[in-house]
N, C-alpha and C. Protein backbone atom coordinates (compact mmCIF):
# COMPACT_ATOMS: atom_id res chain seq x y z
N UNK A 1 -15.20 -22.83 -6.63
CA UNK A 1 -14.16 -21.86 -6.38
C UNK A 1 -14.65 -20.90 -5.30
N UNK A 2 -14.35 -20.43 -4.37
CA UNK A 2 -14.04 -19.59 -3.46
C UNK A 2 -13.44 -18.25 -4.14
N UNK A 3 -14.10 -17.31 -3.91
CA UNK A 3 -14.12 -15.55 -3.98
C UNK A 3 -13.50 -14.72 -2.42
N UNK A 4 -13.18 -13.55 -2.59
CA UNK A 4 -13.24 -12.92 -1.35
C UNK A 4 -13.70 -11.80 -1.73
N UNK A 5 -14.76 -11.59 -0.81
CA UNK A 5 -15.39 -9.98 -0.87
C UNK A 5 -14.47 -9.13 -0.37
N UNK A 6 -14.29 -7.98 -1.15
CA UNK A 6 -13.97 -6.75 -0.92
C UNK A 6 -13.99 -6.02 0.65
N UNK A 7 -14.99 -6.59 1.30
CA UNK A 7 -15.89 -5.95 2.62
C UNK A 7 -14.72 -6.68 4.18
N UNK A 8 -14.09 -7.79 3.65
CA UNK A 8 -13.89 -8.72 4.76
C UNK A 8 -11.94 -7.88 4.76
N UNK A 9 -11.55 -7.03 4.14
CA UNK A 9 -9.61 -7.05 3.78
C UNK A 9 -10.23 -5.56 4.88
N UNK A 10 -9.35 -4.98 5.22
CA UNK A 10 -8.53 -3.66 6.01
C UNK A 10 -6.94 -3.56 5.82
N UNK A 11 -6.96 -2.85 6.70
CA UNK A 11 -5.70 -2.19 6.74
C UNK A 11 -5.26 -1.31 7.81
N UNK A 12 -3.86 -1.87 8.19
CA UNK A 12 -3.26 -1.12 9.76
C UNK A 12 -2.42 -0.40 9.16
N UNK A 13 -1.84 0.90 10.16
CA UNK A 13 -1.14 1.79 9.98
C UNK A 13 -0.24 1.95 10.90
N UNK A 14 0.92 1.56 11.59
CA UNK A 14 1.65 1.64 12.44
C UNK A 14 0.82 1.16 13.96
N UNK A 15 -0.22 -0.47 13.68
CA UNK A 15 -1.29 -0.69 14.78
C UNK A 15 -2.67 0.16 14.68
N UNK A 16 -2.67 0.81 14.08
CA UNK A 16 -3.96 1.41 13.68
C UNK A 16 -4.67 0.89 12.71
N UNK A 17 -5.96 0.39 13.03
CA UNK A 17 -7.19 0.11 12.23
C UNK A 17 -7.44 0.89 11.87
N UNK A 18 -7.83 1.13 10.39
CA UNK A 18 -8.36 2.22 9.69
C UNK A 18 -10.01 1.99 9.24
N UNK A 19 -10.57 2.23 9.29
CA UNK A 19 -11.98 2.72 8.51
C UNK A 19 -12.16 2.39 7.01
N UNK A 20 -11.33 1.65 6.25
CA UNK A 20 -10.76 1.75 5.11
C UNK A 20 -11.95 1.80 4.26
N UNK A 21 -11.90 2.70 2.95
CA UNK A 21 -13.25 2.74 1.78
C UNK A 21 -12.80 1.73 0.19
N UNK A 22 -11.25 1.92 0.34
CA UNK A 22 -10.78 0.98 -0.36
C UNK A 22 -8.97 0.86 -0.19
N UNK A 23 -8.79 0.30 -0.81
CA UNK A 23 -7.14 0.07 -0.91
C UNK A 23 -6.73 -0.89 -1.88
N UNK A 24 -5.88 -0.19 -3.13
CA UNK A 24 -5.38 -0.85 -3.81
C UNK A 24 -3.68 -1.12 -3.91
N UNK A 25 -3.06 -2.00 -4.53
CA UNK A 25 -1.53 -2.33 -4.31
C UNK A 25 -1.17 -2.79 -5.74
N UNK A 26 -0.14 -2.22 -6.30
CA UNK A 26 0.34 -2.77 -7.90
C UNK A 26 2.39 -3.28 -7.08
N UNK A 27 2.25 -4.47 -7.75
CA UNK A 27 3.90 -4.67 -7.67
C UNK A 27 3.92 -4.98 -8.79
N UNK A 28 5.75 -3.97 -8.92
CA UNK A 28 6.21 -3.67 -10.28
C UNK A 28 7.63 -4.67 -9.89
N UNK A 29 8.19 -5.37 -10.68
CA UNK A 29 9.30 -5.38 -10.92
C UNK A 29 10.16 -4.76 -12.09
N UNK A 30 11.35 -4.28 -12.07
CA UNK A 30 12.13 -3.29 -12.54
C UNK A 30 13.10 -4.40 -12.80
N UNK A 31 13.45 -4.64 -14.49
CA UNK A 31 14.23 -5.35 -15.32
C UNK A 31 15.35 -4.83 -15.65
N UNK A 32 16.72 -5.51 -15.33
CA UNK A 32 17.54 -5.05 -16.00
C UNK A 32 18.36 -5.89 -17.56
N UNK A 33 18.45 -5.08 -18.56
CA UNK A 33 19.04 -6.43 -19.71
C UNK A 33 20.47 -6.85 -19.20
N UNK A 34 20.64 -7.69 -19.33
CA UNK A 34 21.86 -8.17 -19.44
C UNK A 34 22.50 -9.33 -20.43
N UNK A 35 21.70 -8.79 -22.11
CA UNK A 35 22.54 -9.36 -23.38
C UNK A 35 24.10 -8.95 -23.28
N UNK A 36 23.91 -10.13 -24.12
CA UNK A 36 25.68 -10.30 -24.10
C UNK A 36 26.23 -10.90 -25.39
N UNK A 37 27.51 -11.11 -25.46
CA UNK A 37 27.86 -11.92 -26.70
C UNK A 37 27.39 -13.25 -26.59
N UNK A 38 27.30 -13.78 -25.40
CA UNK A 38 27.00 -14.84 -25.18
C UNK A 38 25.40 -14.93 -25.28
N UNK A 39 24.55 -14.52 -25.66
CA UNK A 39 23.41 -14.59 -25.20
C UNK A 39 22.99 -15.00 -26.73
N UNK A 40 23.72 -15.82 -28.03
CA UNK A 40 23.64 -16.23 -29.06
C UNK A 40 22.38 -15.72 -30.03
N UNK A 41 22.32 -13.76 -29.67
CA UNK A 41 21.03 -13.04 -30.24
C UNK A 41 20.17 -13.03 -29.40
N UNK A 42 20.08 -13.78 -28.11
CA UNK A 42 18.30 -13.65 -28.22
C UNK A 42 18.92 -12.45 -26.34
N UNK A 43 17.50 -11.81 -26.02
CA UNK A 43 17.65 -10.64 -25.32
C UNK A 43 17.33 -11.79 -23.73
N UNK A 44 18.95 -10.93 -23.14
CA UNK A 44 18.20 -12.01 -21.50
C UNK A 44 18.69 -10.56 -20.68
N UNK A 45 17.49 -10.99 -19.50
CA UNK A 45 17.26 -9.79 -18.36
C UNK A 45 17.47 -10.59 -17.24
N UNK A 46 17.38 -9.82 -16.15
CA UNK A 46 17.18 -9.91 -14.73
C UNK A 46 16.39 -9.73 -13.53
N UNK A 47 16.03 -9.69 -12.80
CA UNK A 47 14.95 -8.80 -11.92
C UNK A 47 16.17 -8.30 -11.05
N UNK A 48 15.82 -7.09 -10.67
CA UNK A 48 16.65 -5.88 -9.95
C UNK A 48 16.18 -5.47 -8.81
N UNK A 49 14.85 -5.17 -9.16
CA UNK A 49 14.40 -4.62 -8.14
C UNK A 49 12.79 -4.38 -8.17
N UNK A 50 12.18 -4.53 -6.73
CA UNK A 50 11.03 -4.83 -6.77
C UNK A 50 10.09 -3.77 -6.26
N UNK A 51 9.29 -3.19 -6.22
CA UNK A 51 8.39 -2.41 -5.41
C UNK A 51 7.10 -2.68 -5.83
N UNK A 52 5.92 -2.09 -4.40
CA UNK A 52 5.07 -2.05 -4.62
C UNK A 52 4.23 -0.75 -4.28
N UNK A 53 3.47 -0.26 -4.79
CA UNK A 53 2.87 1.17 -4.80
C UNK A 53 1.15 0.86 -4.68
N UNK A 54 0.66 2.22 -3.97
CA UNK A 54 -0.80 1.72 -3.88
C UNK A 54 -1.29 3.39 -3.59
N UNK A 55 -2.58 2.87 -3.17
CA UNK A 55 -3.26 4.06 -2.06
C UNK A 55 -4.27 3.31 -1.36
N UNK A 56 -4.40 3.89 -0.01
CA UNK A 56 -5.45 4.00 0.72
C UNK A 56 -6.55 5.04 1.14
N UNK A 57 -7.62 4.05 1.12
CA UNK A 57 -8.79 5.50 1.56
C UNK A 57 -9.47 4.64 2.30
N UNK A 58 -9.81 6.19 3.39
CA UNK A 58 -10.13 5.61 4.55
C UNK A 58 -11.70 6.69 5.25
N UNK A 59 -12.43 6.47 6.12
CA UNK A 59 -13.02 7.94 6.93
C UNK A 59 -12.55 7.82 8.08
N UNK A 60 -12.64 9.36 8.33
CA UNK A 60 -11.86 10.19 9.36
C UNK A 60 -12.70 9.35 10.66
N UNK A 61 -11.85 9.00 11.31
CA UNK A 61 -12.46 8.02 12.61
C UNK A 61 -12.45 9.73 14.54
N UNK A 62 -13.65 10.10 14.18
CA UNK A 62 -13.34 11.18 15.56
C UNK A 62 -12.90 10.80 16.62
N UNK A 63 -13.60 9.47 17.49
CA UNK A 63 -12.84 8.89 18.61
C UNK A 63 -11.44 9.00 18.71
N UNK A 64 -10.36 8.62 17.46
CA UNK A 64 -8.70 8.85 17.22
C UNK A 64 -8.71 9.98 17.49
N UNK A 65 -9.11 11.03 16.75
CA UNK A 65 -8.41 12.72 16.54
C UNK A 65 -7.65 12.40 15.13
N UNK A 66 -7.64 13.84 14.70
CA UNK A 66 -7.37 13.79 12.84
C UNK A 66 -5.96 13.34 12.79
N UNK A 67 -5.13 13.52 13.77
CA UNK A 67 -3.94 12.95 13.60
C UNK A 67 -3.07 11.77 14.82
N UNK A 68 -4.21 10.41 15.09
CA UNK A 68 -4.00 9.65 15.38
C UNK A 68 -5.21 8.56 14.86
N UNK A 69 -5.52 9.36 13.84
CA UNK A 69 -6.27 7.87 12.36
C UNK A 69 -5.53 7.99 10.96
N UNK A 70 -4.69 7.95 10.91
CA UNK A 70 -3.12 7.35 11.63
C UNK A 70 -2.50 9.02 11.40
N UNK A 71 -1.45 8.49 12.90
CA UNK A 71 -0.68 9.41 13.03
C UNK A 71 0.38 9.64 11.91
N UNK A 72 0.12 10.01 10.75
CA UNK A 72 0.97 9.97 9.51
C UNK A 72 1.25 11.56 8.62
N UNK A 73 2.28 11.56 8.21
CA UNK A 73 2.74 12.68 7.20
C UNK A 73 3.25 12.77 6.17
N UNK A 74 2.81 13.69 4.92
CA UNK A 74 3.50 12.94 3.92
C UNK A 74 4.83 12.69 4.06
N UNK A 75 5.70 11.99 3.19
CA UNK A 75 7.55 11.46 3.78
C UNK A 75 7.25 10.90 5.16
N UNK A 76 6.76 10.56 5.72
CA UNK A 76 6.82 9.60 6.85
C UNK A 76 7.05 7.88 6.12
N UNK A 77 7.98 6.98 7.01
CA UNK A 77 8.01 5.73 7.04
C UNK A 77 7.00 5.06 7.68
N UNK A 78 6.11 3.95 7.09
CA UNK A 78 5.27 3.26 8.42
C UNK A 78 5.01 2.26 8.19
N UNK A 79 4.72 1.53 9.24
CA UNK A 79 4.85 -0.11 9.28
C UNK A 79 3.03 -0.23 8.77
N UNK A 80 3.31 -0.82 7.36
CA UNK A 80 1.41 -1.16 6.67
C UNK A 80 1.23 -2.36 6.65
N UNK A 81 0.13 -2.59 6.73
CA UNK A 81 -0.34 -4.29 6.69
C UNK A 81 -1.56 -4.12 5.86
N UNK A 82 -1.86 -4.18 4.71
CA UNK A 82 -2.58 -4.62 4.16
C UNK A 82 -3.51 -5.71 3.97
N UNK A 83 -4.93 -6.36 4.70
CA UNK A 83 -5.33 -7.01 4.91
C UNK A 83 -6.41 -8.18 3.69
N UNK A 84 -6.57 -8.70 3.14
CA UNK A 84 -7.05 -8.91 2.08
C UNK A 84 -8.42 -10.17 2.73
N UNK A 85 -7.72 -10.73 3.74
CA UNK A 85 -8.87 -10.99 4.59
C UNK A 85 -8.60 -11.40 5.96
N UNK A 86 -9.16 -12.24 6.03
CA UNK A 86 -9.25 -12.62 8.02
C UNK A 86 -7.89 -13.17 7.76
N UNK A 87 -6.73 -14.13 7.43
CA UNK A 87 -5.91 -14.78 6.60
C UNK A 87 -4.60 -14.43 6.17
N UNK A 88 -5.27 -13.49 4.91
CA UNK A 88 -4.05 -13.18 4.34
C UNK A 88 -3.31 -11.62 4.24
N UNK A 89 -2.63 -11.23 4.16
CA UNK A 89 -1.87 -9.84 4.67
C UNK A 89 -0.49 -9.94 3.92
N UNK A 90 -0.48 -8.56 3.20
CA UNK A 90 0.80 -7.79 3.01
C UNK A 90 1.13 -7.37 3.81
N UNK A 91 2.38 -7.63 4.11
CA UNK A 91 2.81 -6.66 5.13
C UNK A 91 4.68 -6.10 4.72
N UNK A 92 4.69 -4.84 5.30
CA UNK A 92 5.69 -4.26 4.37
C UNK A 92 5.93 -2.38 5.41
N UNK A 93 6.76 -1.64 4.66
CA UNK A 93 7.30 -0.77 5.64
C UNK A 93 7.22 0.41 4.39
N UNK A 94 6.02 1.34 4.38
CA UNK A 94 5.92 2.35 3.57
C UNK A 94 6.33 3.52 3.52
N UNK A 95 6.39 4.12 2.46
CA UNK A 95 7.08 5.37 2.70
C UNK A 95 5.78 6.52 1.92
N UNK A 96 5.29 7.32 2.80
CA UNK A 96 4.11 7.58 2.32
C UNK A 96 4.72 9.06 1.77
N UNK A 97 4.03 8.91 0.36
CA UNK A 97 4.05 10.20 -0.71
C UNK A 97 3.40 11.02 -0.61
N UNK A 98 1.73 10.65 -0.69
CA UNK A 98 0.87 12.39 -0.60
C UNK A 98 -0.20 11.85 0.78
N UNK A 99 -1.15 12.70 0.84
CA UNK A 99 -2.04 12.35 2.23
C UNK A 99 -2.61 13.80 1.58
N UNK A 100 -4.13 13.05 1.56
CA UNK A 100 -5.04 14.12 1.23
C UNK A 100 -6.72 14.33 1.96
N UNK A 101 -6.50 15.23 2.72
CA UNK A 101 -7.77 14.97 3.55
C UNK A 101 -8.98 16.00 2.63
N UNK A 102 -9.90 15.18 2.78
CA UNK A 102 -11.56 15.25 2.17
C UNK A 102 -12.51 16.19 3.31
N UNK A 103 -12.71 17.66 2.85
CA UNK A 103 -13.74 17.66 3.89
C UNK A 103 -15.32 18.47 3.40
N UNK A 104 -16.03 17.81 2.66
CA UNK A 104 -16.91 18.53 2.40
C UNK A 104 -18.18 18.91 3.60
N UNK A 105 -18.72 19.85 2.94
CA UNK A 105 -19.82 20.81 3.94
C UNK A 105 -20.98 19.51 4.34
N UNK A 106 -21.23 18.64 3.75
CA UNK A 106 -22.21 18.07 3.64
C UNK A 106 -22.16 16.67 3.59
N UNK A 107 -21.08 16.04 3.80
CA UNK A 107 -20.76 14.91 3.59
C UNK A 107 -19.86 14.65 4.71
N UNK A 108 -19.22 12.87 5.30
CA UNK A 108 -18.04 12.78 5.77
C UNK A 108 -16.73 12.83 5.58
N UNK A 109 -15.91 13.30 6.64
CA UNK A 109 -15.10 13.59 6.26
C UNK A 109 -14.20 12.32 5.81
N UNK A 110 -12.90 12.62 4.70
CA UNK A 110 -11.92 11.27 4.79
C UNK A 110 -10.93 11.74 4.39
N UNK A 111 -9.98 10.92 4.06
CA UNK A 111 -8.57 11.16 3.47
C UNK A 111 -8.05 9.99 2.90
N UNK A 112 -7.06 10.15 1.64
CA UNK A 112 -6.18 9.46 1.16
C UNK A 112 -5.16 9.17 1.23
N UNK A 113 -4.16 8.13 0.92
CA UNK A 113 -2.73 8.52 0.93
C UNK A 113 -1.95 7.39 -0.04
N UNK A 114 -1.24 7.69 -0.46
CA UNK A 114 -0.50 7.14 -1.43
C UNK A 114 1.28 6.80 -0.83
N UNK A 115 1.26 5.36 -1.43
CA UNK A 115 3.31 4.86 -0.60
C UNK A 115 3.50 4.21 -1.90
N UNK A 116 4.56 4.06 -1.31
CA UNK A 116 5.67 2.92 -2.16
C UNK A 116 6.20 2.13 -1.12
N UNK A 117 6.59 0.70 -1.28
CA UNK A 117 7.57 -0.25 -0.97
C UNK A 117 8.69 0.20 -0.07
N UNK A 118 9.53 0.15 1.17
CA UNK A 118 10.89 0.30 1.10
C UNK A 118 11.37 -0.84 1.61
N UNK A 119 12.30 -1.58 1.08
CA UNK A 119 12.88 -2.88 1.72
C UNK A 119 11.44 -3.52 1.41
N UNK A 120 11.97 -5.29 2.01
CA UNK A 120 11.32 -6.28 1.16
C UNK A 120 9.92 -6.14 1.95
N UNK A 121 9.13 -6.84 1.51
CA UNK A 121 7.53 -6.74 1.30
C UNK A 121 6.59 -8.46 1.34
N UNK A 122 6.10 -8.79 2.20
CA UNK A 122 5.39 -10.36 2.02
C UNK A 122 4.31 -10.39 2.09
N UNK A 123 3.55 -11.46 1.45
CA UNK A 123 2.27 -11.62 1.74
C UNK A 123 2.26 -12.76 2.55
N UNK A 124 1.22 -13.01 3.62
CA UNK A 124 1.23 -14.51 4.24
C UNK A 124 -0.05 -14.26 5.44
């Protein structure tokens, strides 16, 4: 069996390479019931609707400037590609929730940010 290290996936941000420290992705699908008389007792659903939610973390890249590693805000839309390796890629159109930049006295600097899904979403 074949593994993929953690070390080989990234992640773009509207064409921006990020620095990435990690990045995770959960897809939820959202059920709707649709029992009926007909459904002779037993419970039948649907899929409705799909999203996927994550965060990224990344370090602050200086060559960019703090706001072109990636040029992003929270409520901004942006085109993400999630890289998992040389291969394979999510790719999808986010809508980013929080963005949290890291700056301790003594350490490097970084930041986070957290999306959701809008419109459909592929891996390939």
């Amino acid at each position: 069996m074949a593994y993929l290290c953690g070390s080989s996936g990234y992640v773009e941000v509207g064409g921006v390479r990020l620095d990435v420290t990690s990045w995770d992705a959960t897809e939820t699908a959202e059920w709707s019931e649709t029992t009926n008389t007909g459904s002779a007792g037993y419970k039948e659903s649907i899929t409705c609707k799909k999203v996927m939610t994550g965060t990224v973390s990344f370090d602050f890249d200086a060559v960019l400037g703090p706001k072109s590693a990636p040029d992003i805000d929270a409520g901004d839309s942006v085109a993400l590609i999630l890289h998992t390796n040389a291969s394979g890629a999510y790719t999808l159109t986010a809508n980013i929730q929080t963005l949290a930049w890291t700056q301790p006295a003594t350490d490097k600097i970084s930041c986070t940010f957290t999306f959701e899904s809008t419109g459909a979403y592929a891996y390939a």
